[in-house]
Every structure is written in structure tokens, then in C-alpha cells.
Protein backbone atom coordinates (compact mmCIF):
# COMPACT_ATOMS: atom_id res chain seq x y z
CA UNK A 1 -64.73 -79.63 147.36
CA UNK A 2 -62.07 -82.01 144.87
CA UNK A 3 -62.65 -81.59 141.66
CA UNK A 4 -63.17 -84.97 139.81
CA UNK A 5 -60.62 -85.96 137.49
CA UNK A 6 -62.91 -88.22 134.66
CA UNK A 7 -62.88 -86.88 131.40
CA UNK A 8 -66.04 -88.60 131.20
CA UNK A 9 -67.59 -86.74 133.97
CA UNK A 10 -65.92 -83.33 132.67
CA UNK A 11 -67.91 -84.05 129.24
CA UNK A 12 -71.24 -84.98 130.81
CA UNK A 13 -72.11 -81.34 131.44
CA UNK A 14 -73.56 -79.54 128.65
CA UNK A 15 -71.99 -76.04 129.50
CA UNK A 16 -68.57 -77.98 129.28
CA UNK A 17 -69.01 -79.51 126.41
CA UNK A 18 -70.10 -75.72 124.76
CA UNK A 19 -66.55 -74.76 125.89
CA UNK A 20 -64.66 -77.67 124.74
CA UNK A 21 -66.10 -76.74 121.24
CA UNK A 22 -65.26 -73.22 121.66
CA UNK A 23 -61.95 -73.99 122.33
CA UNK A 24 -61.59 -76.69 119.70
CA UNK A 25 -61.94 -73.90 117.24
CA UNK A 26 -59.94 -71.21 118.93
CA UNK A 27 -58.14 -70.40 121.91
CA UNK A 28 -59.97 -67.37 123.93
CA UNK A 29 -58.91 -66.16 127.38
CA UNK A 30 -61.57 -66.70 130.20
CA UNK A 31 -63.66 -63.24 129.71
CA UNK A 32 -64.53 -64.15 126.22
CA UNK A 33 -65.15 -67.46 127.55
CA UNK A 34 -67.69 -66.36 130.12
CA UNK A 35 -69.33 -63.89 127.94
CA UNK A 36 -71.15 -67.01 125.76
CA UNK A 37 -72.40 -67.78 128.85
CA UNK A 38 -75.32 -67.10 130.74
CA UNK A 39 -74.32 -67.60 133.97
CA UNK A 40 -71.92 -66.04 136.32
CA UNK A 41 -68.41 -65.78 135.53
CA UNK A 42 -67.29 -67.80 138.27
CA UNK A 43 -69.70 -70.56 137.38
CA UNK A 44 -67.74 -70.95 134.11
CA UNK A 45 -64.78 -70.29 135.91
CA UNK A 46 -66.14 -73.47 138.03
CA UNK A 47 -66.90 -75.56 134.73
CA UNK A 48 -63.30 -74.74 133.26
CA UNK A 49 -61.40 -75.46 136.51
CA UNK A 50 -63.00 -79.28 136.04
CA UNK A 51 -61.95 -79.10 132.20
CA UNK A 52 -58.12 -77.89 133.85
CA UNK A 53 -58.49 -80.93 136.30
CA UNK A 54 -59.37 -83.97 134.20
CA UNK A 55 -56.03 -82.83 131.39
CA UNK A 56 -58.41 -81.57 128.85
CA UNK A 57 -57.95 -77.53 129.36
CA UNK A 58 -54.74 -75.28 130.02
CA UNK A 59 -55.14 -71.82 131.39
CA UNK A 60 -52.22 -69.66 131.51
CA UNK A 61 -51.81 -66.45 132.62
CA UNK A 62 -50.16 -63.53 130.69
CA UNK A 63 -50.42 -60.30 132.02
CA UNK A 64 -53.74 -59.49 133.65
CA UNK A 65 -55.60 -61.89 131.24
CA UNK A 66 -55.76 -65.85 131.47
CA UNK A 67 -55.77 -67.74 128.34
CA UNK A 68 -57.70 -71.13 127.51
CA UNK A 69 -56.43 -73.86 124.96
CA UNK A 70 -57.85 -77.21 125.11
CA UNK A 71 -56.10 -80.58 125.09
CA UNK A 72 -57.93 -82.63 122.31
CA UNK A 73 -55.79 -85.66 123.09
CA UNK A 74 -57.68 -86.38 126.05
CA UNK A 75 -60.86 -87.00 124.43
CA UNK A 76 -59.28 -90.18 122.87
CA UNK A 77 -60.41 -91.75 125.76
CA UNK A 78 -63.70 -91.14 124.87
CA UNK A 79 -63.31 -92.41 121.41
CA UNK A 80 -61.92 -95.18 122.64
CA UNK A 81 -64.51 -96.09 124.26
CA UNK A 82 -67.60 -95.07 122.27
CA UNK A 83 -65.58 -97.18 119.48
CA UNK A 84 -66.38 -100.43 120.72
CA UNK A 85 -70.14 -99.50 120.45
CA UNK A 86 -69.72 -98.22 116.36
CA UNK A 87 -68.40 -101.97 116.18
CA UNK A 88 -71.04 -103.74 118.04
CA UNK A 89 -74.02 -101.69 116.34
CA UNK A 90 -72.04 -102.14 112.97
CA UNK A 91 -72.70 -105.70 113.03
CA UNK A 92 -75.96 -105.28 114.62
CA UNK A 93 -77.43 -103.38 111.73
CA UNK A 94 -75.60 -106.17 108.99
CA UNK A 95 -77.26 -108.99 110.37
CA UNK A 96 -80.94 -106.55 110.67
CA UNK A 97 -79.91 -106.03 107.04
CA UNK A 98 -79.21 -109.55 105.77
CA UNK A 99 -82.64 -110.37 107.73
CA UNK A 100 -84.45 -107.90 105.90
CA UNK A 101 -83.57 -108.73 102.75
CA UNK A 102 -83.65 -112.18 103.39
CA UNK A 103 -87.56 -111.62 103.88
CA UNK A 104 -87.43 -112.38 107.51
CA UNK A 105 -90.29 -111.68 109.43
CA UNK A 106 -89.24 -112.02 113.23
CA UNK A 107 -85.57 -111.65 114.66
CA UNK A 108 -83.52 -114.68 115.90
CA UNK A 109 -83.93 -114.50 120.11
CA UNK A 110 -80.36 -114.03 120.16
CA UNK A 111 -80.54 -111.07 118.14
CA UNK A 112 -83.14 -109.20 120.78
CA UNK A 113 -80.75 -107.28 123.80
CA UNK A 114 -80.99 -108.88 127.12
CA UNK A 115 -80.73 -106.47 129.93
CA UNK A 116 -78.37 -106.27 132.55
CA UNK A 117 -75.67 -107.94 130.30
CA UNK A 118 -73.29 -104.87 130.43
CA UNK A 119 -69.88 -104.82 132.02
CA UNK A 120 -69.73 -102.23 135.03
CA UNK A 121 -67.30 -99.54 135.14
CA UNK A 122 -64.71 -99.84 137.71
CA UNK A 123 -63.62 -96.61 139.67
């Protein structure tokens, strides 16, 4: 099985985005890890190896114990993109705001979202 290398797919798993907040406050080595966890140690063994794969998690070994830190600059990407959507809904809620107060009692039809006008992703 390859292990995907998205950071958006890494983050789109609840369990991995627990250990990515773990992590963000303190490096732990894998037992402590797995111990938040209700699952099998190899299943978050499983989740952290995609973490390791997409850049966002290093495990290094010292001794008999392996050691977790995460790499926060990899969720840039993600603020990157969730960015342009704080912009577009910024302006979104002004002009519902100047409407408002304005008295307005239906929205412009450009105003309402028309489906299917979203850009795909290319992979």
C-alpha cells in the first residue's frame, strides 16, 4: 500500500488531526502517543507513518524509544489555501452588511452562490 503524500489528505482524518495537536504542544515518543488512543498501537502507528509521509511528522529513534515532533511549516499549505476563502466570505458578509443596514429586503441575484462555479483541484 503507498502512503499518500497530501497534507490535505493527512489532515482529513480526525485521529490525525488529535496527534498533530498533541504534538503541536509537545513532542512525545510513539507509546505516549498511542496511549490517547483507542485503537491499536499499530493503527496509530499507521496514522503517524502518513503524518511522516506528507513532511508534517519526524520520528527518530533514540535508544529503544522513537520520538515524534511535528513540522508546523507544512500546514502553511493549508492556510494558504483556506485564506482565499477568509477573503471571499470577508467581502461576502460587508456587502450582507451594507444590505442590511441599507434596509434591503432581498439580495442582488449576483449576490446568491451559483453551484458548480468552483475551480477543481488538479492532482
Amino acid at each position: 500500500m503507498e502512503l499518500r503524500r497530501d497534507v490535505f489528505q493527512a489532515i482529513a482524518d480526525p485521529t490525525r488531526r488529535q496527534i498533530i495537536e498533541m504534538l503541536a504542544a509537545s513532542d512525545m515518543n510513539m507509546r505516549s502517543v498511542a496511549d490517547h488512543f483507542d485503537m491499536s498501537r499499530q493503527a496509530v502507528a499507521l496514522h503517524m507513518k502518513v503524518l511522516e509521509a506528507c513532511g508534517m511528522l519526524t520520528i527518530t529513534r533514540s535508544g529503544r524509544e522513537k520520538h515524534c515532533t511535528i513540522i508546523p511549516a507544512k500546514l502553511s499549505e493549508v492556510h494558504a489555501w483556506t485564506e482565499q476563502f477568509r477573503s471571499f466570505w470577508t467581502a461576502k458578509l460587508a456587502s450582507l452588511r451594507q444590505l442590511v443596514e441599507n434596509g434591503a429586503t432581498e439580495l442582488p441575484a449576483a449576490t446568491v452562490p451559483q453551484p458548480g462555479l468552483h475551480k477543481k483541484r488538479k492532482k
